[in-house]
Protein backbone atom coordinates (compact mmCIF):
# COMPACT_ATOMS: atom_id res chain seq x y z
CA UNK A 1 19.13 -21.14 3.23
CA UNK A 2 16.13 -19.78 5.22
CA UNK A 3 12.38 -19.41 4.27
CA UNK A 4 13.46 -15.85 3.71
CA UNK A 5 16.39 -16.48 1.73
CA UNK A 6 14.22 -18.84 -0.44
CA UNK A 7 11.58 -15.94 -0.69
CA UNK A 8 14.29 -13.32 -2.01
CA UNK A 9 15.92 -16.45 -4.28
CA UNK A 10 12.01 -16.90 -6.09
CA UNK A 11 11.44 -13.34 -5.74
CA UNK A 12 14.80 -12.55 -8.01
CA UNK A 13 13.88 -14.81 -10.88
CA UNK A 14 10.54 -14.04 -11.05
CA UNK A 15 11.97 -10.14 -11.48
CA UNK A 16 14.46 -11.81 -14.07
CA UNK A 17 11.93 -13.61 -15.74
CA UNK A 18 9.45 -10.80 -16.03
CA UNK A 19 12.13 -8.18 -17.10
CA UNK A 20 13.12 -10.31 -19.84
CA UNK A 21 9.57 -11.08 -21.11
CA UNK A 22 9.15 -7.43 -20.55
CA UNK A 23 12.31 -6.71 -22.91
CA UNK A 24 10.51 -9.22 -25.52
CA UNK A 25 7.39 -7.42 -25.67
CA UNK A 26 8.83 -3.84 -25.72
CA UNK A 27 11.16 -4.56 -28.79
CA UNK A 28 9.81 -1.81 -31.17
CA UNK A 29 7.15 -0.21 -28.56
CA UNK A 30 6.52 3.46 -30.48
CA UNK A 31 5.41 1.05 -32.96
CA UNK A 32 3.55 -1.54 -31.22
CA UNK A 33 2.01 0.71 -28.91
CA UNK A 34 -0.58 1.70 -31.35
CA UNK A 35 -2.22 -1.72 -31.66
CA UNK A 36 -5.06 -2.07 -29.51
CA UNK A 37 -4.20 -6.17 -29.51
CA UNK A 38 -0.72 -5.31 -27.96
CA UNK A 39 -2.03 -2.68 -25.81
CA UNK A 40 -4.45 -5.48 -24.41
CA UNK A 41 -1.22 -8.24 -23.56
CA UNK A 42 0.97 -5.04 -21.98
CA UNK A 43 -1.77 -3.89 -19.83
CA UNK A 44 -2.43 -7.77 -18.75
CA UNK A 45 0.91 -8.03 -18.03
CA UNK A 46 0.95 -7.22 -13.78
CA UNK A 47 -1.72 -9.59 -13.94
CA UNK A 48 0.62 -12.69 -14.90
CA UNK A 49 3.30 -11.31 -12.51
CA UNK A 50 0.44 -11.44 -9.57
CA UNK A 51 -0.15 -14.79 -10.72
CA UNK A 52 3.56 -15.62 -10.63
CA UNK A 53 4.74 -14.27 -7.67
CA UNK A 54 1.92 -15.72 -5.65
CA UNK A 55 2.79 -19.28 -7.14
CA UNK A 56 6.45 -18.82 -6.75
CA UNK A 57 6.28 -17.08 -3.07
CA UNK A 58 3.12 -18.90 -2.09
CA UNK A 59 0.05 -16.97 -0.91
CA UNK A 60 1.99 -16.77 3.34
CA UNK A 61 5.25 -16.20 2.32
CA UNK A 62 6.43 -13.37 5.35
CA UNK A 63 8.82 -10.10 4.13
CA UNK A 64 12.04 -10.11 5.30
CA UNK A 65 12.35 -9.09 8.89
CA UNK A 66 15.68 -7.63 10.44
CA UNK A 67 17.27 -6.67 13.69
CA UNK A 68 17.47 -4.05 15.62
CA UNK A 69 21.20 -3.17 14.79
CA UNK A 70 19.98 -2.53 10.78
CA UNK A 71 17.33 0.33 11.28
CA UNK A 72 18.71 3.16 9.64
CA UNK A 73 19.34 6.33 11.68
CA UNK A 74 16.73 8.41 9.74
CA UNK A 75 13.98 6.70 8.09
CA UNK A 76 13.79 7.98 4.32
CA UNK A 77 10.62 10.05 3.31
CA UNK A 78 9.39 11.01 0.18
CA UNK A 79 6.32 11.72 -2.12
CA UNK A 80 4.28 14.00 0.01
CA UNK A 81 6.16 15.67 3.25
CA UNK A 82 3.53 17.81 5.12
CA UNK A 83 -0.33 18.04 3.04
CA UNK A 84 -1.40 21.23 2.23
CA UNK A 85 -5.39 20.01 2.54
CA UNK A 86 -7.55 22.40 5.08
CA UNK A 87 -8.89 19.39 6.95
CA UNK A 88 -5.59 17.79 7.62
CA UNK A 89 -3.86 21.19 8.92
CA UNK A 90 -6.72 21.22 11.07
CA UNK A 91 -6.51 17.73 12.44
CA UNK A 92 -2.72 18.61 12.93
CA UNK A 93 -3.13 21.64 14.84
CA UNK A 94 -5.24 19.68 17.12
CA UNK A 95 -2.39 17.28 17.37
CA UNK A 96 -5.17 14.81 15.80
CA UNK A 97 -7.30 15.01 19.11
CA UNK A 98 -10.93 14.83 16.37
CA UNK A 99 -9.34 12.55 14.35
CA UNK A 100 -11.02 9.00 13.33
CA UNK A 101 -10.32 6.24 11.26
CA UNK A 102 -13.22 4.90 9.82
CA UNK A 103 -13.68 1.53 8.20
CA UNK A 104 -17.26 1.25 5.81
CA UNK A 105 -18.45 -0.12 2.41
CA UNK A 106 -18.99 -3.47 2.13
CA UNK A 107 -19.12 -4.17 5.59
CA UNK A 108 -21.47 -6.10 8.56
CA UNK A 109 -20.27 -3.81 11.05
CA UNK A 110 -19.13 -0.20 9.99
CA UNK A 111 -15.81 1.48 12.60
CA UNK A 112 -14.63 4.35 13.29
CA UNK A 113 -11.66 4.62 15.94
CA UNK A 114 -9.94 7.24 18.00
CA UNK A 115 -5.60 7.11 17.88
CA UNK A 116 -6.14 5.98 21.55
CA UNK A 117 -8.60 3.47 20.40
CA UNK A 118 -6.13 2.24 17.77
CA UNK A 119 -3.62 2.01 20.28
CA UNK A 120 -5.33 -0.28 23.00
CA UNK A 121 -6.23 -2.93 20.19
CA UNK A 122 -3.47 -5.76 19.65
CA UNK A 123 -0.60 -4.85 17.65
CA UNK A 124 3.10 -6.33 16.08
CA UNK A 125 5.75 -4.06 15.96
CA UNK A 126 8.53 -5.58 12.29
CA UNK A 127 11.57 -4.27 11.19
CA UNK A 128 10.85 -4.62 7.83
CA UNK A 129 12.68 -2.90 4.40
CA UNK A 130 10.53 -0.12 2.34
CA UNK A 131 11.63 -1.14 -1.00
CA UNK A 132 11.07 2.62 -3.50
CA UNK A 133 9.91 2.02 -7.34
CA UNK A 134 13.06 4.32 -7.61
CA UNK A 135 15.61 2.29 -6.54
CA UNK A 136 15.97 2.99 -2.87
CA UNK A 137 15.38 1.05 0.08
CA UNK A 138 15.26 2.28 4.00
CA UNK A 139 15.06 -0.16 7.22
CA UNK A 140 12.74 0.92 9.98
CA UNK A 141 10.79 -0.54 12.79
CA UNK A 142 7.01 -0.11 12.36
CA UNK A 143 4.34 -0.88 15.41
CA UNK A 144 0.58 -0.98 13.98
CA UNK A 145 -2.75 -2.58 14.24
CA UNK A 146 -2.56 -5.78 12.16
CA UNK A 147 -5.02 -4.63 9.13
CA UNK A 148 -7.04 -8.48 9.33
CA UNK A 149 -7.64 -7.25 13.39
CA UNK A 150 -9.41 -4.49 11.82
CA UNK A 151 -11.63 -6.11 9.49
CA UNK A 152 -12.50 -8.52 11.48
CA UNK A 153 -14.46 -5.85 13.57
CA UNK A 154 -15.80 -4.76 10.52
CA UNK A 155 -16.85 -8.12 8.79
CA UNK A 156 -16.65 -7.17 5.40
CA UNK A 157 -19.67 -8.80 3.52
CA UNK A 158 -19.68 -11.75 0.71
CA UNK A 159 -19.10 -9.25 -2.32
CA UNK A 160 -16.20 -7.45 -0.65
CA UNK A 161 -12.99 -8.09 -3.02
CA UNK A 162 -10.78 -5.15 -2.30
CA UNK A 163 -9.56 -2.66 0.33
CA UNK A 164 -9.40 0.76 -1.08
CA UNK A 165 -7.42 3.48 1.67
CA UNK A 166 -8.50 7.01 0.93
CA UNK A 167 -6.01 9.60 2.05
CA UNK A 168 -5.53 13.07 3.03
CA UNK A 169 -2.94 14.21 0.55
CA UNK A 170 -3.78 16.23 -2.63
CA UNK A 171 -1.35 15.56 -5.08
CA UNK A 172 -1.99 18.67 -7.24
CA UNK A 173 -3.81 21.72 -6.74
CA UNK A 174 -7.07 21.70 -6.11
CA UNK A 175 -9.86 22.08 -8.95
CA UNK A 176 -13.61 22.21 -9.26
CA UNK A 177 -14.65 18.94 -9.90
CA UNK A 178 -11.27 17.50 -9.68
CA UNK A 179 -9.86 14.98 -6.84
CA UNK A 180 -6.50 14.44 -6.52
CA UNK A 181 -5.76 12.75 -3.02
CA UNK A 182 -3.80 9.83 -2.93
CA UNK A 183 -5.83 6.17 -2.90
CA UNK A 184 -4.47 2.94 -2.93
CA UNK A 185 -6.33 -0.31 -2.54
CA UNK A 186 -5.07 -3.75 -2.14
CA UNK A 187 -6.75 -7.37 -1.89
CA UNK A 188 -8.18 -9.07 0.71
CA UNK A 189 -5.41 -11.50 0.81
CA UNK A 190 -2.42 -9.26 1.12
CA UNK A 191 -5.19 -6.85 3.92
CA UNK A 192 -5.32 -10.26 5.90
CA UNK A 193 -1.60 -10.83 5.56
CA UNK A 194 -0.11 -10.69 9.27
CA UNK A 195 2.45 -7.96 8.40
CA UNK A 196 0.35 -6.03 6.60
CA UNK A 197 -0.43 -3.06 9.24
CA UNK A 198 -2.12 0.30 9.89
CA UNK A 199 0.75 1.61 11.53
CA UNK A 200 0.91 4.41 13.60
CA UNK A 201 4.87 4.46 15.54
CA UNK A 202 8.04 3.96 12.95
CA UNK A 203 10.96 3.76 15.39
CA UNK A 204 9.21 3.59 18.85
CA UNK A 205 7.78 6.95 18.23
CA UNK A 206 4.60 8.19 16.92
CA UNK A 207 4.85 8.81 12.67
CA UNK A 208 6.28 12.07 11.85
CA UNK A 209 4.37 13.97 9.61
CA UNK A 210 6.60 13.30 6.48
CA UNK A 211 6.45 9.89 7.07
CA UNK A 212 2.48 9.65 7.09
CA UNK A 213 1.29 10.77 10.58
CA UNK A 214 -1.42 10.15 12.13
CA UNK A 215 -1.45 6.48 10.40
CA UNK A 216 -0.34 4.59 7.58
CA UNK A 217 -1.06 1.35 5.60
CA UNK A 218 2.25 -0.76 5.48
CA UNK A 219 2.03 -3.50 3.14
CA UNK A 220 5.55 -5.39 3.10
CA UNK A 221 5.37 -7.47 -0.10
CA UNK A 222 4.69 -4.70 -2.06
CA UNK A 223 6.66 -1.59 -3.17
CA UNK A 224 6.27 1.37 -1.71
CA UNK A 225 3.56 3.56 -2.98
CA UNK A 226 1.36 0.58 -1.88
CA UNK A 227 2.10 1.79 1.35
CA UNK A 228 -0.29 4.51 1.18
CA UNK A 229 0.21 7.64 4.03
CA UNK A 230 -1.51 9.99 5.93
CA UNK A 231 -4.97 7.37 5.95
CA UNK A 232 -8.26 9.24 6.19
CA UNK A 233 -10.62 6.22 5.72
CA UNK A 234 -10.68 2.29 4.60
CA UNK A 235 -13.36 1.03 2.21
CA UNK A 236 -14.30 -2.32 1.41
CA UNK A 237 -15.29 -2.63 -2.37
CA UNK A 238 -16.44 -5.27 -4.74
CA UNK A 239 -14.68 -3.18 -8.01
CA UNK A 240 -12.22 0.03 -8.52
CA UNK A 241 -12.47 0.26 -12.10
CA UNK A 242 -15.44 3.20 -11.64
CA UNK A 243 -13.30 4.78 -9.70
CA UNK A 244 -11.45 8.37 -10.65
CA UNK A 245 -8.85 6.84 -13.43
CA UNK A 246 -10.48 2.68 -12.11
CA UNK A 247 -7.00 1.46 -11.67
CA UNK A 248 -7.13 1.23 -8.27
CA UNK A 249 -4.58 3.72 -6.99
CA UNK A 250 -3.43 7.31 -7.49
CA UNK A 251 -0.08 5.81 -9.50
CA UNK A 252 -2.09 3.19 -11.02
CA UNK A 253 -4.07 5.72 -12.63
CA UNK A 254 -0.48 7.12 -14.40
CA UNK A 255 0.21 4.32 -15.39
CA UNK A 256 2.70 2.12 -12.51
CA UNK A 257 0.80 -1.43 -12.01
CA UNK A 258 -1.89 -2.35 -9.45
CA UNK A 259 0.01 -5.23 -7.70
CA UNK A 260 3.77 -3.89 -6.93
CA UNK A 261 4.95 -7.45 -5.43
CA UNK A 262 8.50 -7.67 -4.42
């Protein structure tokens, strides 16, 4: 069996282990649910399954990579197709000519880069599978700037614990006082992982809109709303949990969990 066979061999019983523990614990929910002490152990829970995975996988394990001959024809897209936000439309109709990517917080050296600039750094192109929390899954061949290339320029400082990706996508309508664009953030040892990527070509062509043009974060051991679209900016940060609902990502906040490893 290969490394990745043995990967996708741990990764299924950890997901058999942690669906039956999960079973266990949800025996009689309506009625558990109510007791803060249970409330405390469920919401713990993705916690142990970080823990598990990351003992089972080990902290370098690579995702799956396939050939050429498995990319599917048409790349699956979903969530958000085309964002309806004023500064996006603009960027678009400009065919992102102003755009930037900027890279601050809890950094030594603050970024900001150009699509061109993006571009002429080093890159790895993966064929890699986008694994859905619905039940999907879609081959495609992704060509990015390795995330770790990027914070290396940046140097994130002692404190930094987190990358947090701000996006451009509203996922309900605008209110006063209310912000509903998509966020993820991950750690820094999945950011530093060499397949995670800020990617910006699926298929040898630049990302289509509804799959997250001008750039996207592509973070192969996780599901896929880790693999936040349409990237506006990259924060370093010590903490999320002051942060709109401080679960650390737009689905985190409604409840999916904060580490989505597959």
């Amino acid at each position: 069996m290969t490394e990745n066979g043995h990967a996708a061999s741990r990764r299924g019983v950890l997901r058999g282990a942690l669906a039956a523990a999960g079973s266990a614990l949800l025996t009689g929910c309506d009625r558990l649910s109510q007791t803060p002490a249970v409330v405390g152990v469920l919401s713990s829970v993705q916690h142990l399954s970080r823990a598990v995975h990351r003992g089972l996988v080990g902290p370098h394990a690579m995702a799956q990579e396939f050939g050429p001959e498995d990319i599917a024809p048409q790349f699956r897209s979903n969530g958000t197709l085309m964002p309806r936000d004023a500064d996006y439309q603009a960027h678009l109709a400009a065919a992102f000519a102003d755009y930037r990517l900027s890279i601050g917080g809890l950094v030594e050296r603050p970024q900001a880069f150009t699509l061109a600039e993006l571009r002429a750094l080093p890159s790895r192109t993966q064929i890699t599978r986008h694994d859905c929390v619905e039940g999907w899954s879609c081959i495609g061949k992704w060509t990015g700037v390795p995330l770790a290339h990027l914070l290396g320029m940046a140097r994130p400082l002692p404190a930094a614990r987190y990358v947090l990706f701000r996006c451009y996508d509203s996922m309900d309508a605008p209110a006063p006082g209310r912000d509903s664009r998509y966020y993820e953030s991950i750690d820094l040892d999945e950011a530093r992982h060499p397949q995670t990527l800020v990617a910006y070509d699926l298929n040898d062509r630049a990302l289509p809109v509804s799959n997250g043009a001008p750039l996207r974060l592509r973070v192969e051991r996780q599901l896929g709303y880790k693999h936040a679209k349409y990237l506006q900016s990259i924060e370093l940060v010590e903490r999320f949990d002051q942060l709109r609902g401080g679960k650390g990502g737009y689905w985190e906040d409604q409840g999916y969990e904060w580490y989505a490893g597959i």
